[in-house]
PDB file of N, CA and C in Angstrom:
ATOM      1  N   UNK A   1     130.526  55.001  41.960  1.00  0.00           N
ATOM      2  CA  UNK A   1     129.271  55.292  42.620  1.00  0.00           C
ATOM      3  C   UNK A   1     129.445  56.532  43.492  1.00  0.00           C
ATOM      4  N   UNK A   2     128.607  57.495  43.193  1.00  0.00           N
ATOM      5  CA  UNK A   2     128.772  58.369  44.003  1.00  0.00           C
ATOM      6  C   UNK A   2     128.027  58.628  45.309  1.00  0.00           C
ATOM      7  N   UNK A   3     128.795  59.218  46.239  1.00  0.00           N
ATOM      8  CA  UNK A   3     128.038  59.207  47.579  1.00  0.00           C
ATOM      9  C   UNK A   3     126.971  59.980  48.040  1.00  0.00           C
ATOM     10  N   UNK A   4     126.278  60.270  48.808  1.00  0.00           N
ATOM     11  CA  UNK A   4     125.624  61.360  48.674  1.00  0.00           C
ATOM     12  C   UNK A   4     125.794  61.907  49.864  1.00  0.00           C
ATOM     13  N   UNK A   5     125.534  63.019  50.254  1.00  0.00           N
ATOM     14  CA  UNK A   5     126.506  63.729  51.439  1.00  0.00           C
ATOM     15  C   UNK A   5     125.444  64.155  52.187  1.00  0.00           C
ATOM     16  N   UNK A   6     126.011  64.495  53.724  1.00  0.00           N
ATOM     17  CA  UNK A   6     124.651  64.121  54.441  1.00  0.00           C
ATOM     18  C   UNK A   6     123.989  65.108  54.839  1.00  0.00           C
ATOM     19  N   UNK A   7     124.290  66.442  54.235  1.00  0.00           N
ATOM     20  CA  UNK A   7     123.144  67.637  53.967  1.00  0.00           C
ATOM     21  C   UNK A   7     122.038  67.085  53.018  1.00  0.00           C
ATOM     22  N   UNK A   8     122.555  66.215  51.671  1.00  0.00           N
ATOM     23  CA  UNK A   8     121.697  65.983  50.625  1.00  0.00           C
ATOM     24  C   UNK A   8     120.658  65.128  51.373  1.00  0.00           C
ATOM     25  N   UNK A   9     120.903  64.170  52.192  1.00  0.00           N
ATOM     26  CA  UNK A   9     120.918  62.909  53.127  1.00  0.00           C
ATOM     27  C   UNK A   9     119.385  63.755  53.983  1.00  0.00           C
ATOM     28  N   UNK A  10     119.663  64.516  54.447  1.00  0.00           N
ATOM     29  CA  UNK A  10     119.121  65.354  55.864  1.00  0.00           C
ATOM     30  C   UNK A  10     118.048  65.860  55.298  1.00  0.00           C
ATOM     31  N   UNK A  11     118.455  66.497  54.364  1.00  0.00           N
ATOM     32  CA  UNK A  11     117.430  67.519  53.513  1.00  0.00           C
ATOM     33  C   UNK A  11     117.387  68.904  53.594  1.00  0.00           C
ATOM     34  N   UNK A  12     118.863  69.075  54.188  1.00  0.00           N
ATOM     35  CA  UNK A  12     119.479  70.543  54.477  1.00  0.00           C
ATOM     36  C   UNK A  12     120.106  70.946  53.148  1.00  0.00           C
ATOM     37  N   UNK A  13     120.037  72.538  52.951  1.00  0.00           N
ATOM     38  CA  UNK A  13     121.249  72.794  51.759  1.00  0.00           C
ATOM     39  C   UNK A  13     122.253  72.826  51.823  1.00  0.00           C
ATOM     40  N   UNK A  14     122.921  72.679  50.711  1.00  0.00           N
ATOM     41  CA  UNK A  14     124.395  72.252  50.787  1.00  0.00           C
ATOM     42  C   UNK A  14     125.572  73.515  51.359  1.00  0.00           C
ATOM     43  N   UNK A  15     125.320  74.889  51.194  1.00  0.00           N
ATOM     44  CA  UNK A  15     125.812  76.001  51.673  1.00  0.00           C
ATOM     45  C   UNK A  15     125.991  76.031  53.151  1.00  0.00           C
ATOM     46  N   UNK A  16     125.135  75.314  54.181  1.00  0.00           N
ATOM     47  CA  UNK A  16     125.119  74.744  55.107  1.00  0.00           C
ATOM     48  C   UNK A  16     126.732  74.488  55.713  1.00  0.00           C
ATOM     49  N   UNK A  17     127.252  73.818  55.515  1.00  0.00           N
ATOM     50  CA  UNK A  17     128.659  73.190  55.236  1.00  0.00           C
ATOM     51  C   UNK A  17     128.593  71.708  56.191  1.00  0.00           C
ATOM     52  N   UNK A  18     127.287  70.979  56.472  1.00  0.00           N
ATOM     53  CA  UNK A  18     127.169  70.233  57.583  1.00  0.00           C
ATOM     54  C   UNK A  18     128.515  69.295  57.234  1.00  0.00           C
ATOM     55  N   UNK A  19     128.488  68.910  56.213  1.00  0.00           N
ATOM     56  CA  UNK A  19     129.425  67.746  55.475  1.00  0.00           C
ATOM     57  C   UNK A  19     130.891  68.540  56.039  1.00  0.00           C
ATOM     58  N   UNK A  20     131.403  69.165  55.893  1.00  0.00           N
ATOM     59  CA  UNK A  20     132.560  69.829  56.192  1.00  0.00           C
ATOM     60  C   UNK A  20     132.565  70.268  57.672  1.00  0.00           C
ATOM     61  N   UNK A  21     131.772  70.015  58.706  1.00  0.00           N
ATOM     62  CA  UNK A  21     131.629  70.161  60.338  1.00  0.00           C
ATOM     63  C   UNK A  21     131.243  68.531  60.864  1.00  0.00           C
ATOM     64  N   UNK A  22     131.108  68.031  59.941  1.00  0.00           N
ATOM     65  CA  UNK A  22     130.885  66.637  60.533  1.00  0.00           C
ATOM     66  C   UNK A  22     132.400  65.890  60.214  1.00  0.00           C
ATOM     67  N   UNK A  23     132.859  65.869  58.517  1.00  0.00           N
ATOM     68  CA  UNK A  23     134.694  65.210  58.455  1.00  0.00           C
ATOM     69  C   UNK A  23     135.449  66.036  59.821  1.00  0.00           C
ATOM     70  N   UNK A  24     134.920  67.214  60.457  1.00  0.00           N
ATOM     71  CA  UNK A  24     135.510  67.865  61.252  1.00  0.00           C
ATOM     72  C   UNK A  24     135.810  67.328  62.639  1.00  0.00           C
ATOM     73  N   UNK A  25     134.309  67.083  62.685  1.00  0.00           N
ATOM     74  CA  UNK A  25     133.976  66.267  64.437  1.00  0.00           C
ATOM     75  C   UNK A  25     134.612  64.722  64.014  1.00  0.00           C
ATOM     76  N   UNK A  26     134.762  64.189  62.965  1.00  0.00           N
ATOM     77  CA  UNK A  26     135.172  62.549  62.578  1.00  0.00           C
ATOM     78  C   UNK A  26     136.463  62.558  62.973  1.00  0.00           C
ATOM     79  N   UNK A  27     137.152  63.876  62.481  1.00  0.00           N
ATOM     80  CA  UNK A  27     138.959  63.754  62.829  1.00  0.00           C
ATOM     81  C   UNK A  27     139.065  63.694  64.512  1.00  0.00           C
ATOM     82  N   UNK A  28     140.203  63.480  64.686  1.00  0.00           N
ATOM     83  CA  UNK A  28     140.794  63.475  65.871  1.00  0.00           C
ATOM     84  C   UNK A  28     142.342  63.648  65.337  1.00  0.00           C
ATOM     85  N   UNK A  29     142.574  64.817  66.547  1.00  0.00           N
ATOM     86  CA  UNK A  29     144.000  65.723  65.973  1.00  0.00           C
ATOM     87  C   UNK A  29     144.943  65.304  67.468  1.00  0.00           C
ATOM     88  N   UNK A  30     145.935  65.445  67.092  1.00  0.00           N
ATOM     89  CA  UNK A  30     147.105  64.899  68.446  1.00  0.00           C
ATOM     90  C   UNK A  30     147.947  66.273  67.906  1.00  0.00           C
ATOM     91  N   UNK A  31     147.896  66.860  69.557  1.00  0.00           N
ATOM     92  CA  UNK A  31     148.894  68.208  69.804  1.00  0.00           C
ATOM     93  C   UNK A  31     149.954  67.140  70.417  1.00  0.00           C
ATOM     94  N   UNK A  32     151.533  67.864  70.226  1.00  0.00           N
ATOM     95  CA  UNK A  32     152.351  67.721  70.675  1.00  0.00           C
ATOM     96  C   UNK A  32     153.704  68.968  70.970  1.00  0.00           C
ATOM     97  N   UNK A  33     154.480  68.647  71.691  1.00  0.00           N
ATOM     98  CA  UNK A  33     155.498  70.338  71.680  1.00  0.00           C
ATOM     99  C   UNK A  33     156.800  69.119  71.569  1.00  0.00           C
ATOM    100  N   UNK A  34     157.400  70.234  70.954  1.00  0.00           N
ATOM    101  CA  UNK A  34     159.078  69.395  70.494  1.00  0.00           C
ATOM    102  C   UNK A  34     159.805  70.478  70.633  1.00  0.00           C
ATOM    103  N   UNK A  35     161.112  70.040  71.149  1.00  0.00           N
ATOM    104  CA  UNK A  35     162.260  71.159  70.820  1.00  0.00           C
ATOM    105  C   UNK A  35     163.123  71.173  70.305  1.00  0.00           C
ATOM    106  N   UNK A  36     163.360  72.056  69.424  1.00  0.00           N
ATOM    107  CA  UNK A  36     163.896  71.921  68.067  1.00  0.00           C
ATOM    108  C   UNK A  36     165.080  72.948  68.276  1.00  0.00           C
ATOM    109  N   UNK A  37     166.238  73.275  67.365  1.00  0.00           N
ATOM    110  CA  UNK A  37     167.307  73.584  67.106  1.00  0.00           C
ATOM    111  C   UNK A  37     167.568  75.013  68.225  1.00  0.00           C
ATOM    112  N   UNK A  38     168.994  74.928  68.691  1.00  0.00           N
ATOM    113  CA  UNK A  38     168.765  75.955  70.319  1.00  0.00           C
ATOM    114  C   UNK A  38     167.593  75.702  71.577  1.00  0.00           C
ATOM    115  N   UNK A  39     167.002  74.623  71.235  1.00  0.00           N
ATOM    116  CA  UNK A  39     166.007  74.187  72.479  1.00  0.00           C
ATOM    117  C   UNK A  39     164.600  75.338  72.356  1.00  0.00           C
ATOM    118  N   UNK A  40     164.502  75.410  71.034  1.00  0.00           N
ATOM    119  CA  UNK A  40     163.588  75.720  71.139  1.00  0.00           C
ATOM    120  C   UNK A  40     161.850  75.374  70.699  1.00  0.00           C
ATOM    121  N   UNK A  41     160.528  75.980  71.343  1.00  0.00           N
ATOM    122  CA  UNK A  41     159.818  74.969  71.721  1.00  0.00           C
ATOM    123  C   UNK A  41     158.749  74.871  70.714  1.00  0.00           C
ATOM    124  N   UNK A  42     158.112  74.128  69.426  1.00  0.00           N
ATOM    125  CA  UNK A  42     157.193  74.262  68.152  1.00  0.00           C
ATOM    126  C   UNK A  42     155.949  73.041  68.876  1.00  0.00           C
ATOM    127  N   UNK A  43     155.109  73.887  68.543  1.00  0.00           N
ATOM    128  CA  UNK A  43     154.010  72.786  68.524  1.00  0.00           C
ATOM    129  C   UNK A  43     153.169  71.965  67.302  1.00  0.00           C
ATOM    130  N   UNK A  44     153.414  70.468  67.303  1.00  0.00           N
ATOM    131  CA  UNK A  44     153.095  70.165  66.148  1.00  0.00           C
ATOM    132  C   UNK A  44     151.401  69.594  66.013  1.00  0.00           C
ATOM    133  N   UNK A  45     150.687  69.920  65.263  1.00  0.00           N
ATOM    134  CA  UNK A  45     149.317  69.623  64.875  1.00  0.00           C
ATOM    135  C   UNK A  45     149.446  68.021  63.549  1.00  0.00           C
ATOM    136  N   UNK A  46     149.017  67.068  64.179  1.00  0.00           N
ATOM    137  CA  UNK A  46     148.845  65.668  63.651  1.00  0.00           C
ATOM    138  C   UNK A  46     147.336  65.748  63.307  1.00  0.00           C
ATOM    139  N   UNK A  47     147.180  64.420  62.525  1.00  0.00           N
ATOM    140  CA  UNK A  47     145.893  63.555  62.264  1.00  0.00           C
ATOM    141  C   UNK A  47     145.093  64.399  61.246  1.00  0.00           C
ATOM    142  N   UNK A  48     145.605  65.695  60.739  1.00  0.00           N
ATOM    143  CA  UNK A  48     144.573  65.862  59.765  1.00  0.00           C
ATOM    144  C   UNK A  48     144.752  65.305  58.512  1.00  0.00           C
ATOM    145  N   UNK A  49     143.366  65.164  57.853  1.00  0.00           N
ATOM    146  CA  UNK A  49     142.915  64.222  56.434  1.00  0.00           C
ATOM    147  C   UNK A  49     143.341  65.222  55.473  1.00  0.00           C
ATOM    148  N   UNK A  50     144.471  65.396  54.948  1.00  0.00           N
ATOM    149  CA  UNK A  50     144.763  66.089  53.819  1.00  0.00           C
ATOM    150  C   UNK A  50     144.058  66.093  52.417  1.00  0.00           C
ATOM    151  N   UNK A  51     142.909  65.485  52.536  1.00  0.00           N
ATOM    152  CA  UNK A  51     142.298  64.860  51.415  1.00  0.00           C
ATOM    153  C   UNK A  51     140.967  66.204  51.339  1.00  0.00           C
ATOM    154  N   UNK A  52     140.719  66.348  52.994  1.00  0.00           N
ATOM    155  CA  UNK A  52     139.639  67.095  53.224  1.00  0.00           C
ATOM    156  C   UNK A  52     140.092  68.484  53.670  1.00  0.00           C
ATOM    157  N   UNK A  53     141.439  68.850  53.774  1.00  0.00           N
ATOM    158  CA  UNK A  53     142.082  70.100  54.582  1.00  0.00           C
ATOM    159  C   UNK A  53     142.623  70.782  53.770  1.00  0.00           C
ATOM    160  N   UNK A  54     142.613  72.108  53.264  1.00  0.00           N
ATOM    161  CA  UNK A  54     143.964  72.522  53.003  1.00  0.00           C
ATOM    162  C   UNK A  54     144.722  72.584  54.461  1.00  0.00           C
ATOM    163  N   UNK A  55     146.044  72.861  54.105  1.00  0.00           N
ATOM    164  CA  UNK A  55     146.658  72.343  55.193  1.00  0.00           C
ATOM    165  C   UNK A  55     147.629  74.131  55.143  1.00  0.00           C
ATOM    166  N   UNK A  56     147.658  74.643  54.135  1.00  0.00           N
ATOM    167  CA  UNK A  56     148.411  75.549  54.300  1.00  0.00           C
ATOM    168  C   UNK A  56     147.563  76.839  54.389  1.00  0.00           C
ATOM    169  N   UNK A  57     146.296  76.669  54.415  1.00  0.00           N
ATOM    170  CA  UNK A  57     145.022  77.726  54.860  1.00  0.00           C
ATOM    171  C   UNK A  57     145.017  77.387  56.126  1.00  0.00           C
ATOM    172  N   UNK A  58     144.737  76.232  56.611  1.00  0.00           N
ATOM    173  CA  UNK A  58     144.869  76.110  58.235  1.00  0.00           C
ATOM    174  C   UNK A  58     145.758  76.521  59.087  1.00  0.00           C
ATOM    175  N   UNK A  59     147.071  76.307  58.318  1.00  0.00           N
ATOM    176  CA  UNK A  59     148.111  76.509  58.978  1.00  0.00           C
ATOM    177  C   UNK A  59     148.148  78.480  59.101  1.00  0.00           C
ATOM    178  N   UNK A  60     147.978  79.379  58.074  1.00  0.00           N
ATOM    179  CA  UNK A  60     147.944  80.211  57.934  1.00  0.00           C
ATOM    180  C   UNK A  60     146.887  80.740  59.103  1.00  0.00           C
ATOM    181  N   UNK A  61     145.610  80.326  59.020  1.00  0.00           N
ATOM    182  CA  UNK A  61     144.367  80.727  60.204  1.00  0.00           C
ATOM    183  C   UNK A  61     144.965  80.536  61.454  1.00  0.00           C
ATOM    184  N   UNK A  62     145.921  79.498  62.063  1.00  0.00           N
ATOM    185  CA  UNK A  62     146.276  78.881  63.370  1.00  0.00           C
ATOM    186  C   UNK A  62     147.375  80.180  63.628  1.00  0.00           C
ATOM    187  N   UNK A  63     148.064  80.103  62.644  1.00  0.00           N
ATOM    188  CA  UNK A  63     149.291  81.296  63.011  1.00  0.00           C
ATOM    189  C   UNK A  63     149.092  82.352  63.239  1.00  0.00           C
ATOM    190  N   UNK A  64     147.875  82.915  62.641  1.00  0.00           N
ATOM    191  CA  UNK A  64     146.812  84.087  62.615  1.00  0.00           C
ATOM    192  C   UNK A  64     146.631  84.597  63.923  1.00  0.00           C
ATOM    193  N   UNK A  65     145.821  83.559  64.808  1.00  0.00           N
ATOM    194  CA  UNK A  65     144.944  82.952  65.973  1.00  0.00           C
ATOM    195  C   UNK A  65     146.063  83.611  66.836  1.00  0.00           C
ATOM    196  N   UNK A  66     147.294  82.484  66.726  1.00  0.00           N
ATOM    197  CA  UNK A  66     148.073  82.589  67.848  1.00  0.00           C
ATOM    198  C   UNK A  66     148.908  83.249  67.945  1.00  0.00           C
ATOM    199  N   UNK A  67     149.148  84.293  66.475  1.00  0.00           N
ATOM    200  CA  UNK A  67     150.228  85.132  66.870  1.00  0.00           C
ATOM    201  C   UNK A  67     152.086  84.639  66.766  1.00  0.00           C
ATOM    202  N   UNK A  68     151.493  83.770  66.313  1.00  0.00           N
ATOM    203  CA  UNK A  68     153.086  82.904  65.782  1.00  0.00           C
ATOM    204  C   UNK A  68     153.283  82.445  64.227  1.00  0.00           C
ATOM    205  N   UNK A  69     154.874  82.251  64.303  1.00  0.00           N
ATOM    206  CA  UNK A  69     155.022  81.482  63.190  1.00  0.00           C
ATOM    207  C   UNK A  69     154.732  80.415  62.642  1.00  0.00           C
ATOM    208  N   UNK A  70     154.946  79.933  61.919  1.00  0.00           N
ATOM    209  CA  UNK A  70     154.654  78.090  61.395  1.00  0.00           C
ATOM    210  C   UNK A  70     154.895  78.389  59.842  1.00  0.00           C
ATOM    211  N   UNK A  71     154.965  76.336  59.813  1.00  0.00           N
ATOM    212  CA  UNK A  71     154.621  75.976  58.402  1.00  0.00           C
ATOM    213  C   UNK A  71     154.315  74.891  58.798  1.00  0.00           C
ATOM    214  N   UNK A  72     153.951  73.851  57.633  1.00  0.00           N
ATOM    215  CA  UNK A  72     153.257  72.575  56.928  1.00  0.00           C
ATOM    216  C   UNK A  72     154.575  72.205  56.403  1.00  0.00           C
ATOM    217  N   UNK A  73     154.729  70.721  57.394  1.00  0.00           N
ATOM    218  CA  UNK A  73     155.518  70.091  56.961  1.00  0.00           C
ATOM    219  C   UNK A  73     155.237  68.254  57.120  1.00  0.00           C
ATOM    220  N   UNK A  74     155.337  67.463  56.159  1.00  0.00           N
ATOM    221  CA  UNK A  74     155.231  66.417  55.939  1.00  0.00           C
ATOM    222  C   UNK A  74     153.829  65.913  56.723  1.00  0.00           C
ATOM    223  N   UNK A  75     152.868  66.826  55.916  1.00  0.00           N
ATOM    224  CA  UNK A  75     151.244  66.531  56.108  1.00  0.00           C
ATOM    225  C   UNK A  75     150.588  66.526  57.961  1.00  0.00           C
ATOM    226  N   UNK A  76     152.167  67.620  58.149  1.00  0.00           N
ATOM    227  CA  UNK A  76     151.630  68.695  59.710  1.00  0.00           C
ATOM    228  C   UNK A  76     151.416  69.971  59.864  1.00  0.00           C
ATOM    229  N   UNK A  77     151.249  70.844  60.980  1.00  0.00           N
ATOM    230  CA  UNK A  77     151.257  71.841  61.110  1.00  0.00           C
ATOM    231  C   UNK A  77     152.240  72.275  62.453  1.00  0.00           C
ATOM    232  N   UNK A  78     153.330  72.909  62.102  1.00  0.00           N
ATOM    233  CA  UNK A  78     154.093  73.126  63.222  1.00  0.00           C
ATOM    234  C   UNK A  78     154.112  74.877  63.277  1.00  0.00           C
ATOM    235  N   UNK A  79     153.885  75.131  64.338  1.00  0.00           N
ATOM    236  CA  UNK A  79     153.749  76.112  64.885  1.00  0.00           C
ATOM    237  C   UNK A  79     155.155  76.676  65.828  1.00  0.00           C
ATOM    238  N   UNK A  80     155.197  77.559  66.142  1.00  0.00           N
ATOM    239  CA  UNK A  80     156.988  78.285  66.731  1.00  0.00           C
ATOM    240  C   UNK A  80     156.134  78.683  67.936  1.00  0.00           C
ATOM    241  N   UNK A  81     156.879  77.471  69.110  1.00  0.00           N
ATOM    242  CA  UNK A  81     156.188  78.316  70.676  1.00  0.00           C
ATOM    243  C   UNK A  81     155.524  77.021  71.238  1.00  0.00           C
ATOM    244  N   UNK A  82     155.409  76.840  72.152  1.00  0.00           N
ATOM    245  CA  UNK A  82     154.545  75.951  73.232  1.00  0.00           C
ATOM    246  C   UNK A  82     152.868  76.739  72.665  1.00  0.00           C
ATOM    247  N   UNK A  83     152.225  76.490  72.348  1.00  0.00           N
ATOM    248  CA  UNK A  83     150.994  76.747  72.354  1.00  0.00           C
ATOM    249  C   UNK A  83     149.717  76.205  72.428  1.00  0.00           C
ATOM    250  N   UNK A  84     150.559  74.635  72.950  1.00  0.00           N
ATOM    251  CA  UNK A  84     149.270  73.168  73.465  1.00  0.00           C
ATOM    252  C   UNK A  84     147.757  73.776  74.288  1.00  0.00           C
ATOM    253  N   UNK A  85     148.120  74.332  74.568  1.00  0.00           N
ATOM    254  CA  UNK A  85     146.903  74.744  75.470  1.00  0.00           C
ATOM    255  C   UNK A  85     145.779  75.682  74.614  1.00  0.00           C
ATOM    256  N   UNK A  86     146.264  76.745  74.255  1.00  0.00           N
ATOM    257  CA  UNK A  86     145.480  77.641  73.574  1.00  0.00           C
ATOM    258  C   UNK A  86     145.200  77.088  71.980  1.00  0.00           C
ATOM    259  N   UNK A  87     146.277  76.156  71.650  1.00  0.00           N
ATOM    260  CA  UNK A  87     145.569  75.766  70.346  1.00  0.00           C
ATOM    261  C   UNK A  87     144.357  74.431  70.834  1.00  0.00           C
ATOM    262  N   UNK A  88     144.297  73.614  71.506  1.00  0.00           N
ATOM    263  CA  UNK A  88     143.261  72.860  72.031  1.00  0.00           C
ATOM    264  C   UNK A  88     142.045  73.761  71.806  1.00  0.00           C
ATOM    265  N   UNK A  89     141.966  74.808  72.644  1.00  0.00           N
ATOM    266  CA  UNK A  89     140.785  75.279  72.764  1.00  0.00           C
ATOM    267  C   UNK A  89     140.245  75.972  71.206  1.00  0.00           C
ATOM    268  N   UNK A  90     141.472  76.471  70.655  1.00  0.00           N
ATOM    269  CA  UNK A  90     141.057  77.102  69.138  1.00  0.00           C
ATOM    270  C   UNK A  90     140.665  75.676  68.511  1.00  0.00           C
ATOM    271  N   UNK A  91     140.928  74.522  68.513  1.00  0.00           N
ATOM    272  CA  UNK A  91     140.197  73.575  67.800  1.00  0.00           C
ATOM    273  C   UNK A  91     139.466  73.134  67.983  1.00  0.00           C
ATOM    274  N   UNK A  92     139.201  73.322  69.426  1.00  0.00           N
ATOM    275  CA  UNK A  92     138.006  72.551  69.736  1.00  0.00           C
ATOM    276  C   UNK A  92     136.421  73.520  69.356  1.00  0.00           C
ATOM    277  N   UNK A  93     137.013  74.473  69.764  1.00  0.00           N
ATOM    278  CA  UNK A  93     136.128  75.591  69.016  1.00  0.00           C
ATOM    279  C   UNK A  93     135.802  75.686  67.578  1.00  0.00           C
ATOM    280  N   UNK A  94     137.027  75.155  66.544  1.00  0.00           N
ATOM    281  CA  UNK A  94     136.308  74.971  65.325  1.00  0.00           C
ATOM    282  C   UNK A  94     135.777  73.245  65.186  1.00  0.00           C
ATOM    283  N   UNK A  95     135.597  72.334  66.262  1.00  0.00           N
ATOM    284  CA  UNK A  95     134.866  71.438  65.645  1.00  0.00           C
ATOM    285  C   UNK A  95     135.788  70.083  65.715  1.00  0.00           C
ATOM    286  N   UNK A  96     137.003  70.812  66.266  1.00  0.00           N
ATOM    287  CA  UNK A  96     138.041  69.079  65.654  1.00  0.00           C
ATOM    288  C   UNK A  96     138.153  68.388  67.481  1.00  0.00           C
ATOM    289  N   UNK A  97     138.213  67.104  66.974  1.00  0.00           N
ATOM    290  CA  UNK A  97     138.797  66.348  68.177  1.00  0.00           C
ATOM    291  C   UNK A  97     139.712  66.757  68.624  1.00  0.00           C
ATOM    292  N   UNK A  98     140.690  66.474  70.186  1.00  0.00           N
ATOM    293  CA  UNK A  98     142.053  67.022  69.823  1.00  0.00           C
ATOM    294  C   UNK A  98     142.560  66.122  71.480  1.00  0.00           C
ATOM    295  N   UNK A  99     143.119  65.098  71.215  1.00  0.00           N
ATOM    296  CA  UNK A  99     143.836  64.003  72.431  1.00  0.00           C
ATOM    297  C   UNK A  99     145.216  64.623  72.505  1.00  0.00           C
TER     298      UNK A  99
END
């Protein structure tokens, strides 16, 4: 059975992307900082729906943003650097939860 999505729902068009800003506002993402090999400090990005994310376009846009390194590892986004603060606000700005 297929679903029907809630631009179709609304009576908005689908180019819109409401469906893709709403799975957005549904997630809730958990920042964390770890220190990793020489003590140094990566910030890791949790809770996204890999189902609905690329994860290695995001990761690519975030690294973009902040001017750092990263990769995608075991359905995260780790980033090179303390950057809890400024990535909060870059997500919250695109739409995602972020505890």
């Amino acid at each position: 059975m297929k679903r029907d999505s809630i631009a179709s729902i609304a009576g908005l068009p689908e180019e819109l992307g409401i469906d893709e800003d709403f799975a957005r506002s549904a997630e809730t993402l958990h920042l964390r900082m770890e220190r990793r090999r020489y003590g140094k400090p990566v910030t890791i990005v949790e809770g996204l729906d890999t189902d609905l994310t690329d994860l290695k376009a995001f990761a690519s846009r975030l690294k973009r943003r902040l001017g750092a390194g990263g990769t995608v590892e075991d359905g995260t986004v780790v980033i090179q650097g303390d950057h809890r603060t400024r990535l909060r606000t870059l997500l919250e700005e695109e739409g995602y939860r972020v505890e």
